[in-house]
Protein backbone atom coordinates (compact mmCIF):
# COMPACT_ATOMS: atom_id res chain seq x y z
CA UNK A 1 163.56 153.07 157.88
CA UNK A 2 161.12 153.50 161.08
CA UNK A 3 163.65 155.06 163.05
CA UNK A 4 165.22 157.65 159.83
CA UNK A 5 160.68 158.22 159.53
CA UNK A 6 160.59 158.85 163.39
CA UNK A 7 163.57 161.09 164.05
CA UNK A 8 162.70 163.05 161.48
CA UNK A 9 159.30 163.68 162.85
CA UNK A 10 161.24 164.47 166.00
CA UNK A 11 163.50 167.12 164.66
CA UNK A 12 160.83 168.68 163.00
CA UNK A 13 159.09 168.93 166.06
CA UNK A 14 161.98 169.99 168.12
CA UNK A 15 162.77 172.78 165.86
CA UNK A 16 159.03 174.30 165.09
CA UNK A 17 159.13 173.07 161.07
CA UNK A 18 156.31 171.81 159.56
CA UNK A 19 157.02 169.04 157.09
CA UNK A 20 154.48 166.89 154.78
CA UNK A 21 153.32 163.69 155.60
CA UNK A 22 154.21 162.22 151.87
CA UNK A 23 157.80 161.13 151.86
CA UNK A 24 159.83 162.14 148.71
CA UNK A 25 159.31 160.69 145.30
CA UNK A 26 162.61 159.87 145.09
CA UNK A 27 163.30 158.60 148.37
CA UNK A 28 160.34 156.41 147.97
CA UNK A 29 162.02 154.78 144.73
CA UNK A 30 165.36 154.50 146.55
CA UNK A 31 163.79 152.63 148.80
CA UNK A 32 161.28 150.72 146.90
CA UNK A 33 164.04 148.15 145.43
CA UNK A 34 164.90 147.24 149.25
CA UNK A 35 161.34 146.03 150.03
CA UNK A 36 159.59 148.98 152.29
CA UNK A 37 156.09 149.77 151.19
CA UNK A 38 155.49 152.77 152.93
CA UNK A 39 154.90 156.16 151.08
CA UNK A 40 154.36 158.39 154.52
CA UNK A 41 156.20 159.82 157.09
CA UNK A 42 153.60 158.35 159.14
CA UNK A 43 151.65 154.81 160.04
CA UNK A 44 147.90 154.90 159.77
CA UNK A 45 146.35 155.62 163.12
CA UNK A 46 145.79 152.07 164.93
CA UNK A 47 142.78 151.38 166.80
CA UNK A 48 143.55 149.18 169.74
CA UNK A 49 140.77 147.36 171.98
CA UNK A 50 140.89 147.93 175.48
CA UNK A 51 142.77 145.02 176.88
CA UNK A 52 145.44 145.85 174.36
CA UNK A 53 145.85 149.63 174.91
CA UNK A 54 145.98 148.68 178.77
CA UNK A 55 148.79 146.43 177.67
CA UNK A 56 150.60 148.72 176.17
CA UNK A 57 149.87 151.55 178.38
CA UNK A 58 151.42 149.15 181.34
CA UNK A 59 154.66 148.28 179.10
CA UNK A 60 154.92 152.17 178.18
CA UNK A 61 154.89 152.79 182.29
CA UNK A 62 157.49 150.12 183.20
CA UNK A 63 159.78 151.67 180.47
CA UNK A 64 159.29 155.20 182.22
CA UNK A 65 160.01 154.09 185.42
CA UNK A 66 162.82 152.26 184.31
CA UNK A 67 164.53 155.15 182.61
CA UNK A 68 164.33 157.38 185.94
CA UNK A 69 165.39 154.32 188.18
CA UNK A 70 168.42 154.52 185.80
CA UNK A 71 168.85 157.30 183.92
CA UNK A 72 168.11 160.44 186.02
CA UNK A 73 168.26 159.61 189.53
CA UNK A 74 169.50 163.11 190.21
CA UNK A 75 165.77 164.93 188.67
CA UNK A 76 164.10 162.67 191.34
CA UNK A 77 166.59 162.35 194.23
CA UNK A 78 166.14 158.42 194.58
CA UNK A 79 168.24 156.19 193.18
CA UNK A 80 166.53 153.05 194.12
């Protein structure tokens, strides 16, 4: 269900729509019966402390740099 609630955000984005944040009243009873709670396309905003937005923001790096090691040595001429 996360990744149906984030691509959707995505494809609204990529193709200028704006879309409410409420899901569907009858998606949300489809859905219901299988356990997820959520009613929005989106989370609540989180509020991290310091040590764990540094965390993450270190993860988030190593991921980038990952995916250009790997994935698109050609955009930065290094494939090391």
């Amino acid at each position: 269900m996360n990744t149906a609630r984030a691509w959707t955000i995505a494809w609204a984005v990529m193709n200028d729509v704006k879309i409410s944040p409420a899901l569907p009243e009858q998606f949300i009873s489809s859905i219901s019966v299988m356990g997820y709670p959520h009613r929005m396309l989106t989370d609540a905003m989180h509020w991290a402390d310091e040590e764990e937005r540094n965390s993450a923001l270190d993860a988030l790096e190593c991921s980038i740099a990952r995916i250009r090691k790997l994935h698109f040595p050609l955009l930065i001429g290094s494939t090391q």
